[in-house]
Protein backbone atom coordinates (compact mmCIF):
# COMPACT_ATOMS: atom_id res chain seq x y z
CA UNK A 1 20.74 -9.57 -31.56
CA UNK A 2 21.03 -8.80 -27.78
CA UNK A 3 24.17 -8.33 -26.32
CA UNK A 4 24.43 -8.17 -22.36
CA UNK A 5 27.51 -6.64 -20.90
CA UNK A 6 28.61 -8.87 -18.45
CA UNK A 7 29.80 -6.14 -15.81
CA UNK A 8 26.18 -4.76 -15.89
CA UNK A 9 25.11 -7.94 -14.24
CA UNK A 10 28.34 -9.36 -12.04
CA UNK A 11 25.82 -8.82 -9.06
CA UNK A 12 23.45 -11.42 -10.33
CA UNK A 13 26.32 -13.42 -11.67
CA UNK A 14 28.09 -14.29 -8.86
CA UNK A 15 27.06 -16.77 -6.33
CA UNK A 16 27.05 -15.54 -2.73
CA UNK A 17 28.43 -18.52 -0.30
CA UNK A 18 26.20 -19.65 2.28
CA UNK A 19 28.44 -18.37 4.57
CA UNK A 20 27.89 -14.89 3.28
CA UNK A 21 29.42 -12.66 1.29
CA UNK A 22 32.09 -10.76 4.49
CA UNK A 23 34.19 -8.12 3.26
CA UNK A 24 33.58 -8.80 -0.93
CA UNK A 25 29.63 -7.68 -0.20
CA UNK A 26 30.05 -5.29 -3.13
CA UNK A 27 30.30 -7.70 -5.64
CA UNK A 28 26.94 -9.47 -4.65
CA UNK A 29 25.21 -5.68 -4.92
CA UNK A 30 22.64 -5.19 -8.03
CA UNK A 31 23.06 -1.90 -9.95
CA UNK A 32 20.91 0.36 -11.94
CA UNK A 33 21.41 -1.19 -15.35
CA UNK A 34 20.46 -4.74 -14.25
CA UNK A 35 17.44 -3.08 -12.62
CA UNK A 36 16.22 -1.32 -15.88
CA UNK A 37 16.69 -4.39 -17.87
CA UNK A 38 14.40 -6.39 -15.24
CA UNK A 39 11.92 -2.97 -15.44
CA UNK A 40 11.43 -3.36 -19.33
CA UNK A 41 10.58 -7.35 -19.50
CA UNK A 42 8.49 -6.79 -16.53
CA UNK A 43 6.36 -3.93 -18.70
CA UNK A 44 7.07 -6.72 -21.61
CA UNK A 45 4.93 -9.36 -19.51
CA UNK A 46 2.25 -6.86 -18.42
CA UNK A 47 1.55 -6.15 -21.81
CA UNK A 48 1.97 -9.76 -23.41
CA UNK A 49 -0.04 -11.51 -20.20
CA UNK A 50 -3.21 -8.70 -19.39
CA UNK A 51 -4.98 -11.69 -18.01
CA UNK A 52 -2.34 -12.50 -14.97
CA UNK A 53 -0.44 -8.92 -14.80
CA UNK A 54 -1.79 -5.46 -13.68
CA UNK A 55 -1.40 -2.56 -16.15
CA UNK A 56 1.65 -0.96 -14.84
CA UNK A 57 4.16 1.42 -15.94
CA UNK A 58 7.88 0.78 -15.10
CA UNK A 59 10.26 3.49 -14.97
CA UNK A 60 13.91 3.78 -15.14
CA UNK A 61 15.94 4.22 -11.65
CA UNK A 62 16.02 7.30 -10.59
CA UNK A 63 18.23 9.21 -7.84
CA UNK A 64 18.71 12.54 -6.12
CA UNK A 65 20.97 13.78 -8.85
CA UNK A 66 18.07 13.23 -11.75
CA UNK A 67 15.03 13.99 -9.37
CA UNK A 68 17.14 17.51 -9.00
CA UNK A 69 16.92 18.27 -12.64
CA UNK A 70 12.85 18.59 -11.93
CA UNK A 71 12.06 19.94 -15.18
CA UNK A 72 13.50 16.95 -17.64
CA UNK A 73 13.34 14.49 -14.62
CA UNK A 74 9.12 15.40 -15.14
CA UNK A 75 9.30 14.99 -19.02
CA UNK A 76 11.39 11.70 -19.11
CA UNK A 77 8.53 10.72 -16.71
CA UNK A 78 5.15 11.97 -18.72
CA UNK A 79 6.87 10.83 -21.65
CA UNK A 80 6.77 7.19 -20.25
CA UNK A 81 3.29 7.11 -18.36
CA UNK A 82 1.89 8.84 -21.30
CA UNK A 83 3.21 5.87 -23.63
CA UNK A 84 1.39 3.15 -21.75
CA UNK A 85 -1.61 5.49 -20.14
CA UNK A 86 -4.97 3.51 -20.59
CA UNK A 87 -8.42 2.80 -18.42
CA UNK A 88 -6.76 -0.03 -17.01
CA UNK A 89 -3.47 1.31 -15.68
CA UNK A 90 -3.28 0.62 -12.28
CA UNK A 91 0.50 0.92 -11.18
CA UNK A 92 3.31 3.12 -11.70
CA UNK A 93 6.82 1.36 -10.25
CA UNK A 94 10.27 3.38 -9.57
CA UNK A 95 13.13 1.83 -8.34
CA UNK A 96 14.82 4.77 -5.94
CA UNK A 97 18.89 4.90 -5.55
CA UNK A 98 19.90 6.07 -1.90
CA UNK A 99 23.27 7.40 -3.07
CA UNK A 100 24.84 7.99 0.08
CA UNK A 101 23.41 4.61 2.02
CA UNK A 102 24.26 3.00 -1.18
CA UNK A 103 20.53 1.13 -1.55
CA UNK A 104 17.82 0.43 -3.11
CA UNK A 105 14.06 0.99 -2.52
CA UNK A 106 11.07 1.26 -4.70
CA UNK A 107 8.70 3.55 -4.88
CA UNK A 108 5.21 3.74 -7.07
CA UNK A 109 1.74 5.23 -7.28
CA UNK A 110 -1.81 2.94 -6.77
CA UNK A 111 -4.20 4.70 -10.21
CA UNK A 112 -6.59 3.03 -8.64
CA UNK A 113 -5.86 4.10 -4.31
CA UNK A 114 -4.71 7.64 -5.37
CA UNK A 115 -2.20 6.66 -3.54
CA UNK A 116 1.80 6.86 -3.31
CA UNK A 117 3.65 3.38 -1.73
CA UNK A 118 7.17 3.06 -0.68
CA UNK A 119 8.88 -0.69 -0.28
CA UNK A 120 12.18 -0.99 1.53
CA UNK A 121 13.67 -3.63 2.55
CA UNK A 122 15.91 -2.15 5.37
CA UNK A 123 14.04 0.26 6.93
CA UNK A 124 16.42 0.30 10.10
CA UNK A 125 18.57 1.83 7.67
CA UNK A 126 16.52 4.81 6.74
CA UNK A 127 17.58 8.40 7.53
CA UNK A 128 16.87 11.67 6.59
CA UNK A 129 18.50 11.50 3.69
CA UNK A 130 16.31 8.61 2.34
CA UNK A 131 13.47 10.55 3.28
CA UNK A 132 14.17 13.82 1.09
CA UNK A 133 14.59 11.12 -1.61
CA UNK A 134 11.05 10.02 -1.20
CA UNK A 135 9.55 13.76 -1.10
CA UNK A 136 11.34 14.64 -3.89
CA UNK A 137 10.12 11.54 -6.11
CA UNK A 138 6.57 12.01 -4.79
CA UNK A 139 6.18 15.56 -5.92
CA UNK A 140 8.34 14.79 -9.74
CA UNK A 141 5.89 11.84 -10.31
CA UNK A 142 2.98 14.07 -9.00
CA UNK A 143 3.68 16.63 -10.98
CA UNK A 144 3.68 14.38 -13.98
CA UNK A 145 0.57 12.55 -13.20
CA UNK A 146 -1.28 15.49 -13.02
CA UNK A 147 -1.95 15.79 -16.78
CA UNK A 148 -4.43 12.58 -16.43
CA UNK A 149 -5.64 12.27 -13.27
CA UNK A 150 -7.88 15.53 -11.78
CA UNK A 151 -10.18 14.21 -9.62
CA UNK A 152 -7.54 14.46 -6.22
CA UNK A 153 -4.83 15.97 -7.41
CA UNK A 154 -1.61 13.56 -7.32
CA UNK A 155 0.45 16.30 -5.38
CA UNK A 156 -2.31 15.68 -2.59
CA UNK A 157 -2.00 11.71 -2.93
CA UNK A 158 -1.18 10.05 1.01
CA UNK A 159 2.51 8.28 1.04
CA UNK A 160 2.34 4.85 2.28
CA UNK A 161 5.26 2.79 4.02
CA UNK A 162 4.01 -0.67 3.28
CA UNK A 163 5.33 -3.81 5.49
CA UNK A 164 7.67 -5.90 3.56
CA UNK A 165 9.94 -8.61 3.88
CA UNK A 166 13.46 -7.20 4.92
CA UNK A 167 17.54 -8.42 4.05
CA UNK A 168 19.49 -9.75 6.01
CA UNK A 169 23.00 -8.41 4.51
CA UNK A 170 23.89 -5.08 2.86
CA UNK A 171 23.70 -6.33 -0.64
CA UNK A 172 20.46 -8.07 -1.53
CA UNK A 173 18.38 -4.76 -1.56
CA UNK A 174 18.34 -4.52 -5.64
CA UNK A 175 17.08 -8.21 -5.48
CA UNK A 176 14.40 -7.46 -3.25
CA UNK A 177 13.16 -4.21 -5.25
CA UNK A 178 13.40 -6.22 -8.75
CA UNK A 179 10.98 -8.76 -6.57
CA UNK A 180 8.46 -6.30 -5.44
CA UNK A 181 7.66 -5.21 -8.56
CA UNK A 182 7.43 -8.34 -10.09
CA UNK A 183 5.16 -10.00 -7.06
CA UNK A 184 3.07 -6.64 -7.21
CA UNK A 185 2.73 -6.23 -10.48
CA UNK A 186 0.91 -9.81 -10.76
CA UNK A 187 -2.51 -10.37 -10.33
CA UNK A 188 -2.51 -12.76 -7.25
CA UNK A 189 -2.63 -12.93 -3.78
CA UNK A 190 -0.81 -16.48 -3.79
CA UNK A 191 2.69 -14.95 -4.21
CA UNK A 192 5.01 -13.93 -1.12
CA UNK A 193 8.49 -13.05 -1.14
CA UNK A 194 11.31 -13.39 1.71
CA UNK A 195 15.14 -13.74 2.44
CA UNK A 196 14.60 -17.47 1.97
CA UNK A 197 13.55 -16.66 -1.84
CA UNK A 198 16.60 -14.04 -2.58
CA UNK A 199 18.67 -17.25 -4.05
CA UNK A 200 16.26 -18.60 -6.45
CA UNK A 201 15.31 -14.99 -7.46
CA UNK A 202 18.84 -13.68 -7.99
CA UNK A 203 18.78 -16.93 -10.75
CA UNK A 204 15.53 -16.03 -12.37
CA UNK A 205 16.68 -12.34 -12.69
CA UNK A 206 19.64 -13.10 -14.77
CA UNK A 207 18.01 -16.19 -16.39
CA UNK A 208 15.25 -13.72 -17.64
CA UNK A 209 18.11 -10.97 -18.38
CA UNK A 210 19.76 -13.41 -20.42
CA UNK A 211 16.96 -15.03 -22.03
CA UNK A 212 15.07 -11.47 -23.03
CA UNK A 213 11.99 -12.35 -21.42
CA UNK A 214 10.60 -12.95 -17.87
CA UNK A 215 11.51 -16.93 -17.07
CA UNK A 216 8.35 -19.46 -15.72
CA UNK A 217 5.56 -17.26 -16.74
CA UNK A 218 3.03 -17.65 -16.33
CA UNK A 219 4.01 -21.42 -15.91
CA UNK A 220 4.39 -20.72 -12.70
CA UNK A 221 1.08 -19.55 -11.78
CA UNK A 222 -0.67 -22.58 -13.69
CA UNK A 223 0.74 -24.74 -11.19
């Protein structure tokens, strides 16, 4: 049986007023356990629907306080990618924890661009900070990709800042990062994600949470 600790997932559990959420933002905030949870149905679907879902590998959270233990930060990492490594991997997805601007971004690697792509949804925000975050992710998930992939050498993979969609609070930013995986992870151009969609997918995060498996799919898709 699964058992879901309810203070894991208060920030999809409450229901932030229209007017906004004011002083009690905190509460409406996602945090790292309700993230992973998301992470492993998401690599349940991938697996279960090949037909609509890009082979991806999605790994826990990570922060500047893991990343700086490089040397089991790397294993945990290999460990993972070398679980689900196959021909038709494309994507490898980790959500990032700014500690001290208390957010989330996500950050992955395109198999198939030999690329590295960073998604945040308040890039006003970003600092310097952020930034080591990024360069220390890209050269742990390098270093770790390096065992498969020898034709460019990870470590010399470009980082790209993609344009996304962007809050409009300081709480919604684990919503958005649990949506960028899941919209980029799917085989489709038909999908888009904004601030108008952070409602309904605050409900299908915890619905799928709840339910053990990723809610409407692929009903949705099928029109």
């Amino acid at each position: 049986d699964r058992h879901i600790c309810g203070d894991y997932v208060q920030g999809l559990i409450h229901v932030v007023p229209r007017h906004g959420a004011g002083d009690a933002a905190g509460k409406y905030c996602i945090g790292g356990f309700a993230i992973d949870l998301y992470s492993g149905l998401l690599q349940g679907r991938q697996q279960q629907y090949p037909r609509w879902c890009w082979g991806s590998v999605f790994l826990r959270w990570h922060g500047k306080g893991q990343l700086a233990r490089s040397t089991s930060a790397c294993a945990a990492i290999s460990e993972m990618i070398h679980r689900h490594m196959r021909p038709t991997l494309r994507f490898v997805f980790m959500p990032l924890h700014d500690g001290p601007g208390f957010h989330w971004l996500l950050f992955g690697a395109d198999l198939q661009e030999r690329c590295y792509f960073v998604y945040d949804s308040s890039t006003d925000s970003a600092d310097a900070q952020r930034r080591s975050l990024v360069d220390s992710v890209k050269v742990a998930l390098g270093l770790s990709l390096m065992r498969w992939l020898k034709d460019v050498p990870p470590l010399q993979w470009d980082l790209r800042y993609h344009m996304c969609p962007q809050q409009d609070n300081g709480h919604d930013c684990g919503v958005y990062v649990m949506a960028f995986m899941d919209v980029l992870s799917i085989k489709t151009d038909a999908l888009y994600f904004d601030a108008e969609y952070v409602p309904h997918m605050r409900d299908l995060c915890l619905l799928s949470i709840l339910d053990g498996k990723i809610a409407h799919f692929p009903e949705a898709l099928q029109g």
